[in-house]
PDB file of N, CA and C in Angstrom:
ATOM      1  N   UNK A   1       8.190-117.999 -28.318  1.00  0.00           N
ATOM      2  CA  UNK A   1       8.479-117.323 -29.561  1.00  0.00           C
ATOM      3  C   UNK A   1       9.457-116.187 -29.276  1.00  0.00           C
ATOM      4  N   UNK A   2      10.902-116.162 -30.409  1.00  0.00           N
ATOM      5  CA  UNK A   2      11.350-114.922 -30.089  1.00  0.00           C
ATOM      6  C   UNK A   2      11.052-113.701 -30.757  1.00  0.00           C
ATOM      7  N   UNK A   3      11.898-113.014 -30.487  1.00  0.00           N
ATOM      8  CA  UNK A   3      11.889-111.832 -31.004  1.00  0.00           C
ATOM      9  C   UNK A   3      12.697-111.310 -32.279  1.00  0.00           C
ATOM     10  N   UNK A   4      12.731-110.941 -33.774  1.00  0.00           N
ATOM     11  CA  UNK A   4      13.561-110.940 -34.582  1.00  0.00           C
ATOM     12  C   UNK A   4      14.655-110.012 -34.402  1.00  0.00           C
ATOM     13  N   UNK A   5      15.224-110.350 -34.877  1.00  0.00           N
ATOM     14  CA  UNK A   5      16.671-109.499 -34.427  1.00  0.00           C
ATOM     15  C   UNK A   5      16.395-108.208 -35.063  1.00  0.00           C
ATOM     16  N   UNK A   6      15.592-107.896 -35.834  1.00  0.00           N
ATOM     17  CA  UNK A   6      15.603-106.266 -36.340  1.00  0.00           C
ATOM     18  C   UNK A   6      14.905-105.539 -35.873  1.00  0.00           C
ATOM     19  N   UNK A   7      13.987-106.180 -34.913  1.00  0.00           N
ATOM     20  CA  UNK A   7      13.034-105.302 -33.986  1.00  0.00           C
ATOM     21  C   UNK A   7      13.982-105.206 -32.674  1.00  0.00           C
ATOM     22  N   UNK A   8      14.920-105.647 -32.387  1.00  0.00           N
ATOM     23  CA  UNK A   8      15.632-105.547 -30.947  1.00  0.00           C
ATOM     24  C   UNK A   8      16.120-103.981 -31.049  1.00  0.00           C
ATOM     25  N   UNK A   9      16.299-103.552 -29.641  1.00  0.00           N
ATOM     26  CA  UNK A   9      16.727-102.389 -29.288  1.00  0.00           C
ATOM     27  C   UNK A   9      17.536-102.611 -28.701  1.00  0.00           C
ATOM     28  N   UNK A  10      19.069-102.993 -29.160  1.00  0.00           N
ATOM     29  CA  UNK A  10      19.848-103.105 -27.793  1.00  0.00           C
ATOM     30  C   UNK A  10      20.534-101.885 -27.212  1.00  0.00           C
ATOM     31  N   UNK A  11      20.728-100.896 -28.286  1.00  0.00           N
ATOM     32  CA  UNK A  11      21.114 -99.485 -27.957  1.00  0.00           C
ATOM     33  C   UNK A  11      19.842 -98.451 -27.902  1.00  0.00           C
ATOM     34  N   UNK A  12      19.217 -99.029 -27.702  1.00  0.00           N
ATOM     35  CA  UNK A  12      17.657 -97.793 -27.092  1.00  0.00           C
ATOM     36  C   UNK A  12      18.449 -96.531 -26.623  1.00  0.00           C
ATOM     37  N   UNK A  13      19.038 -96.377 -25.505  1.00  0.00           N
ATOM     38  CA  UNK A  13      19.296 -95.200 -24.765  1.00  0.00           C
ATOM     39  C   UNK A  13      20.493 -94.358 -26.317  1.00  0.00           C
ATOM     40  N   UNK A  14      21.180 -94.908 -26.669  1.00  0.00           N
ATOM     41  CA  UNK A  14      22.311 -94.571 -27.648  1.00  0.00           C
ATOM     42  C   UNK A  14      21.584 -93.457 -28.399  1.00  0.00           C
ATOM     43  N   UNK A  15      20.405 -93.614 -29.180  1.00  0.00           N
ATOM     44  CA  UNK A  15      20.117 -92.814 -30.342  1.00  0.00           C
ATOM     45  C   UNK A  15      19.181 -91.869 -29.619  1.00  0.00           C
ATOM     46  N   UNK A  16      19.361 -90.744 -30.593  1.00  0.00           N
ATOM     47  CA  UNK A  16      18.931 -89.634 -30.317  1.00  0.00           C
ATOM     48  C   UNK A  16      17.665 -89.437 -30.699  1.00  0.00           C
ATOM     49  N   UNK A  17      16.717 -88.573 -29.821  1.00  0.00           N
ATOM     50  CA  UNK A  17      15.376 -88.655 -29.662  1.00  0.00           C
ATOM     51  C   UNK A  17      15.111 -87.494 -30.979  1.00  0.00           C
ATOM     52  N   UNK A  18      13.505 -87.388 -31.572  1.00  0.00           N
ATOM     53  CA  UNK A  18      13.565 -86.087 -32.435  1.00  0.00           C
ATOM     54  C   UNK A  18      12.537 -85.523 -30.918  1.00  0.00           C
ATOM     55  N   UNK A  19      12.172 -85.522 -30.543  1.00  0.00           N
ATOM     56  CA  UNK A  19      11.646 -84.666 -29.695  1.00  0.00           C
ATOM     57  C   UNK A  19      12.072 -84.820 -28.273  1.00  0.00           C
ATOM     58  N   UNK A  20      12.483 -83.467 -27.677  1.00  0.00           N
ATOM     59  CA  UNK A  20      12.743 -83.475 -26.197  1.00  0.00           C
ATOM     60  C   UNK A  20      11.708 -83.054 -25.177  1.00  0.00           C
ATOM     61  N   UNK A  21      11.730 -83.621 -24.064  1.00  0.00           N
ATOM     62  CA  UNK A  21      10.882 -83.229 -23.476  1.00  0.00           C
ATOM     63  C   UNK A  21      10.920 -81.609 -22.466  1.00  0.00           C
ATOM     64  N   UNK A  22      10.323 -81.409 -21.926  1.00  0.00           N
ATOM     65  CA  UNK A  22      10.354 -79.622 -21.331  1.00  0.00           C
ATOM     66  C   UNK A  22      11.212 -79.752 -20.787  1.00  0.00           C
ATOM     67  N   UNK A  23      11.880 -80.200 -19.489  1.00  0.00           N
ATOM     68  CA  UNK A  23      13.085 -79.886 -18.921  1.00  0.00           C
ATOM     69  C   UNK A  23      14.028 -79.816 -19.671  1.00  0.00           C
ATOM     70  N   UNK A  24      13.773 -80.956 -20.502  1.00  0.00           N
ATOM     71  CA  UNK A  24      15.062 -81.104 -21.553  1.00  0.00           C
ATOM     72  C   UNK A  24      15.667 -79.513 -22.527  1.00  0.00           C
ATOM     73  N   UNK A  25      14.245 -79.145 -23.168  1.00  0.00           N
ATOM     74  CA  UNK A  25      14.716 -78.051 -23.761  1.00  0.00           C
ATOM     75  C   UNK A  25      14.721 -76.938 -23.352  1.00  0.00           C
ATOM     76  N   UNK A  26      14.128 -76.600 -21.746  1.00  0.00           N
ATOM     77  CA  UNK A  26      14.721 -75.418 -20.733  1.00  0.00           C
ATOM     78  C   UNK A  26      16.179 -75.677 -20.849  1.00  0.00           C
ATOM     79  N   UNK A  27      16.499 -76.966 -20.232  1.00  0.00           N
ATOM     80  CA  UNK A  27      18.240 -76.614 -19.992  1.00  0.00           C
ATOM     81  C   UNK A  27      19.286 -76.489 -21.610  1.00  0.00           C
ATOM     82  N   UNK A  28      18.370 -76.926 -22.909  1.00  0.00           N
ATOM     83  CA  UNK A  28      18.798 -76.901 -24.159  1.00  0.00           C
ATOM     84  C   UNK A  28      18.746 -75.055 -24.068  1.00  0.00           C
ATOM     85  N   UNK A  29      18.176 -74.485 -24.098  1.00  0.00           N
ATOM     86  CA  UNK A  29      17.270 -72.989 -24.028  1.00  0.00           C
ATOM     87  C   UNK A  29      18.511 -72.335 -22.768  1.00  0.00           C
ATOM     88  N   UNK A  30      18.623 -72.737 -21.920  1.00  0.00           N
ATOM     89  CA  UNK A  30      19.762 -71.884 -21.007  1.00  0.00           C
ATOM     90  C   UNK A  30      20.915 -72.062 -21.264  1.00  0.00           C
ATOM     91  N   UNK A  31      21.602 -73.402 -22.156  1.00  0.00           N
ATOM     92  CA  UNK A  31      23.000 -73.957 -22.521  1.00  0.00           C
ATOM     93  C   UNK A  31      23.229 -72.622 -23.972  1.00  0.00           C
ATOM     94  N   UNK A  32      22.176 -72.375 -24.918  1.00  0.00           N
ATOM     95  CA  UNK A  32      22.448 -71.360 -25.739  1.00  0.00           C
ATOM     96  C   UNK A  32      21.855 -69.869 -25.152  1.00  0.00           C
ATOM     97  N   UNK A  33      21.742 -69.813 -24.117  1.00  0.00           N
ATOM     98  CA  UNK A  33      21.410 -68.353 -23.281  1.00  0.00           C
ATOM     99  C   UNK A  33      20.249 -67.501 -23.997  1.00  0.00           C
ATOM    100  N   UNK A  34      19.345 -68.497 -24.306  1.00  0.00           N
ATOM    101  CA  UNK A  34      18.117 -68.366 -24.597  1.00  0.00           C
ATOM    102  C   UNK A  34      16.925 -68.268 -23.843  1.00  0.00           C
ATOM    103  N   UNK A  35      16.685 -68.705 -22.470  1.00  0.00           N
ATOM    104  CA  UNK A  35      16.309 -68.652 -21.493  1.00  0.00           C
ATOM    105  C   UNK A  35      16.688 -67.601 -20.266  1.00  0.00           C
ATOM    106  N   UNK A  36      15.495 -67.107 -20.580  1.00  0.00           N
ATOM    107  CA  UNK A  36      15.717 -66.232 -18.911  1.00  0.00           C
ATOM    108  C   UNK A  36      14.710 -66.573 -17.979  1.00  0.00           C
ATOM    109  N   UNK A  37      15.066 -66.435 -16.524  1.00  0.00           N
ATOM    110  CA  UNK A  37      14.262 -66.512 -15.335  1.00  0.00           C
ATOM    111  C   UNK A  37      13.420 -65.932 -15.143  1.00  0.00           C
ATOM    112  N   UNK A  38      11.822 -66.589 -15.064  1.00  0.00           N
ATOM    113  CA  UNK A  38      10.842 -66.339 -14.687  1.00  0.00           C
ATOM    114  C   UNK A  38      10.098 -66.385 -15.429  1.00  0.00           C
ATOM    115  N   UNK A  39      10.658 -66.720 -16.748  1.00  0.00           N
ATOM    116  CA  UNK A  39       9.608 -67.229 -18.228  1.00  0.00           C
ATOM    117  C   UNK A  39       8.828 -68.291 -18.174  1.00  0.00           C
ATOM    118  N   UNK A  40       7.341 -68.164 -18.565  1.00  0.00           N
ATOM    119  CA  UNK A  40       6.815 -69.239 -18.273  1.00  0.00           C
ATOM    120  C   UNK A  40       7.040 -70.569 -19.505  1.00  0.00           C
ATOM    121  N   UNK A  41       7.093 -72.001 -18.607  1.00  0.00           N
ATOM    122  CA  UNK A  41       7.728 -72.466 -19.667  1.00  0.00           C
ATOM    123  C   UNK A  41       6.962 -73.446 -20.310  1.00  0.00           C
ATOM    124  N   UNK A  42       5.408 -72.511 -20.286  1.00  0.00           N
ATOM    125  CA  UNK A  42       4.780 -73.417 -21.782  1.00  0.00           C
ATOM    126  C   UNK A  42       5.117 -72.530 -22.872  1.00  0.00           C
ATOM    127  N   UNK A  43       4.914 -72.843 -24.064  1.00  0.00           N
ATOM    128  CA  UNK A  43       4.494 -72.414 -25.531  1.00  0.00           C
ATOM    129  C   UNK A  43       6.511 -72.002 -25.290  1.00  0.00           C
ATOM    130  N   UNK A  44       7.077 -73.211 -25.516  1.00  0.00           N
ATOM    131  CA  UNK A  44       8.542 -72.768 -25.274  1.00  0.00           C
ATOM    132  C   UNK A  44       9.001 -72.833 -27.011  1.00  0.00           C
ATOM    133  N   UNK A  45      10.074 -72.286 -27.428  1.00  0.00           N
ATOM    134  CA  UNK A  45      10.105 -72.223 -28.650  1.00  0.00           C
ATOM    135  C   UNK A  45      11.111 -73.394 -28.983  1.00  0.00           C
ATOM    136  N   UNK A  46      11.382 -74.072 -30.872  1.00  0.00           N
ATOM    137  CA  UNK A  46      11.307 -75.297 -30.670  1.00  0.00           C
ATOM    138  C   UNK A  46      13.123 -75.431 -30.582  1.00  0.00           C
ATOM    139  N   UNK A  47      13.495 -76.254 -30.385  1.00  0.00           N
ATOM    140  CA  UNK A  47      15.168 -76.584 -30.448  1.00  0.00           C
ATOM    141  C   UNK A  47      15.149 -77.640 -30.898  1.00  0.00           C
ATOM    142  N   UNK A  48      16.793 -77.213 -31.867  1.00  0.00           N
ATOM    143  CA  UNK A  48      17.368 -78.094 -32.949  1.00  0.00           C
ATOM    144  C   UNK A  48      17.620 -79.736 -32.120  1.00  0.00           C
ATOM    145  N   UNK A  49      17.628 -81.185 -32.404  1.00  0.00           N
ATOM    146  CA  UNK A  49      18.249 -81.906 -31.701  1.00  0.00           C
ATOM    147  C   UNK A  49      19.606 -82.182 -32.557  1.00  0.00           C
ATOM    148  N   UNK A  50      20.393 -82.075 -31.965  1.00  0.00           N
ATOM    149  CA  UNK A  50      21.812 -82.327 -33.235  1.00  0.00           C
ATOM    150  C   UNK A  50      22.066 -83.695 -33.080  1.00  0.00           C
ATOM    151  N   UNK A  51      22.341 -84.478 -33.810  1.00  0.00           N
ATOM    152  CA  UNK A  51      22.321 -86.087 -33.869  1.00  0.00           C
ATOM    153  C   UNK A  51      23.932 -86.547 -33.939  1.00  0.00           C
ATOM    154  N   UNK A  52      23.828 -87.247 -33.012  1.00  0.00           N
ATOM    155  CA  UNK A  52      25.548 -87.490 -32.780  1.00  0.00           C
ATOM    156  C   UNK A  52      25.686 -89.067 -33.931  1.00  0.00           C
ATOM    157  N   UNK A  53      26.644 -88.257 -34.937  1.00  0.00           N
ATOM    158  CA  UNK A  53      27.403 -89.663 -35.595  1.00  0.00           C
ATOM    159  C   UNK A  53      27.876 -90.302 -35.199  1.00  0.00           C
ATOM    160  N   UNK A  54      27.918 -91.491 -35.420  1.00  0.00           N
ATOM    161  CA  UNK A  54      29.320 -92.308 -35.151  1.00  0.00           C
ATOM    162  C   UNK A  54      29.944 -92.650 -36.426  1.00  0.00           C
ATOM    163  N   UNK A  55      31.080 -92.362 -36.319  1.00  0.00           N
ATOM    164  CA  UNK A  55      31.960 -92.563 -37.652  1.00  0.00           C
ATOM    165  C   UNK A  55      32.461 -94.385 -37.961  1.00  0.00           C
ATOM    166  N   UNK A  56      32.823 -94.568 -38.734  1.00  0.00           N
ATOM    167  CA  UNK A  56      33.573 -95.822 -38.770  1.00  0.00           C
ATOM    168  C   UNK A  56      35.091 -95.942 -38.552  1.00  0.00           C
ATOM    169  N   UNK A  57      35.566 -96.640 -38.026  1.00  0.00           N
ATOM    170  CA  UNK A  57      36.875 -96.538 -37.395  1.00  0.00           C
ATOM    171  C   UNK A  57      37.952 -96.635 -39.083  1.00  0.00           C
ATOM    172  N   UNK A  58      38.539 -95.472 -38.715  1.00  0.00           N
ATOM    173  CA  UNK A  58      39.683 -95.299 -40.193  1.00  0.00           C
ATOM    174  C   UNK A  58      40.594 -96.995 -40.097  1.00  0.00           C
ATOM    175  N   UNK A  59      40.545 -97.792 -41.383  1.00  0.00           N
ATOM    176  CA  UNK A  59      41.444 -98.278 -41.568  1.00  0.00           C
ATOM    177  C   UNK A  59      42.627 -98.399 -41.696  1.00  0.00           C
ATOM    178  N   UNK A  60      44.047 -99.179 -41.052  1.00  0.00           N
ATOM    179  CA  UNK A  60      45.490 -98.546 -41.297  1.00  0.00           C
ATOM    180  C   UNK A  60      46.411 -99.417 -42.284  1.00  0.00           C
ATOM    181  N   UNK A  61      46.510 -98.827 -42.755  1.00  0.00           N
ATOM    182  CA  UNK A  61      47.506 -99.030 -44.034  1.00  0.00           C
ATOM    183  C   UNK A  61      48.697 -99.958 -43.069  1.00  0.00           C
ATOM    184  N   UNK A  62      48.919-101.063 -44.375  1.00  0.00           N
ATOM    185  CA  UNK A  62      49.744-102.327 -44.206  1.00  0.00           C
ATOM    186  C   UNK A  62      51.108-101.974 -43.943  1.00  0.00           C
ATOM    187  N   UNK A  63      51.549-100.464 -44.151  1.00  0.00           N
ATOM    188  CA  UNK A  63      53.004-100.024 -44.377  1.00  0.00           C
ATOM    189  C   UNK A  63      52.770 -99.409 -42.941  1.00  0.00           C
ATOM    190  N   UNK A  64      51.961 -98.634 -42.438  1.00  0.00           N
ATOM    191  CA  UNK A  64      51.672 -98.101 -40.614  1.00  0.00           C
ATOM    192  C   UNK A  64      51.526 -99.621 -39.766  1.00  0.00           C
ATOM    193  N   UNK A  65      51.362-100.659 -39.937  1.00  0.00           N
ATOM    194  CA  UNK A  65      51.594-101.591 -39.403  1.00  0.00           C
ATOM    195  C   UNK A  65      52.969-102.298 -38.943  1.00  0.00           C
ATOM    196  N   UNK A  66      53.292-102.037 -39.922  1.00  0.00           N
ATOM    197  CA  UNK A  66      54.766-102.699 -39.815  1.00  0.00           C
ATOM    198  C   UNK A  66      55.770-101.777 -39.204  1.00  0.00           C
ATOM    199  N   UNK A  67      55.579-100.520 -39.756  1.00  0.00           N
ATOM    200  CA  UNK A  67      56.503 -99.494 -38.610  1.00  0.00           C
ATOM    201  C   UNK A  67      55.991 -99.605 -37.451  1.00  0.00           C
ATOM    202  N   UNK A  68      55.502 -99.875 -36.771  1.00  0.00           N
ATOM    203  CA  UNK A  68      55.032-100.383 -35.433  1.00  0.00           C
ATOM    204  C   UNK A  68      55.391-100.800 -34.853  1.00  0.00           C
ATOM    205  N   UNK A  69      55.032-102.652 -35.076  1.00  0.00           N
ATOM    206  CA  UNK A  69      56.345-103.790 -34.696  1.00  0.00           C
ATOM    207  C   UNK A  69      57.700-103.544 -34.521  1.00  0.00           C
TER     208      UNK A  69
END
C-alpha cells in the first residue's frame, strides 16, 4: 500500500518550524544581542520564528522576450 501524495513530505527540512528548540533560541537570543553570558538558559524568553516565503517567479512579458533574441 502507498502512501497518498498529500501526506508526503518531500520538503520536510524546507518549512519552518513554530517552535525552536533551546540551542536554537540561545543563538536566536545572541544574533539580536539579547543574550548575555552566564544566564541560565531555562525559563528563556520566547522568540519570533520569521517564516521564509517563497514568492512565485514574476512572469515576462511577450515584448521582454523578443528583445532578447
Amino acid at each position: 500500500m502507498t502512501i497518498d501524495r498529500s501526506l508526503k513530505l518531500s520538503s520536510r527540512l524546507a518549512r519552518s518550524r513554530n517552535v525552536l528548540k533551546r540551542h536554537e533560541r540561545i543563538e536566536q537570543l545572541k544574533f539580536n544581542e539579547k543574550w548575555e553570558d552566564g544566564t541560565s538558559p531555562l525559563g528563556l524568553p520566547k522568540v519570533r520564528v520569521i517564516k521564509q516565503v517563497l514568492g512565485k517567479k514574476k512572469k515576462k512579458k511577450r515584448g521582454e522576450e523578443d528583445d532578447k533574441k
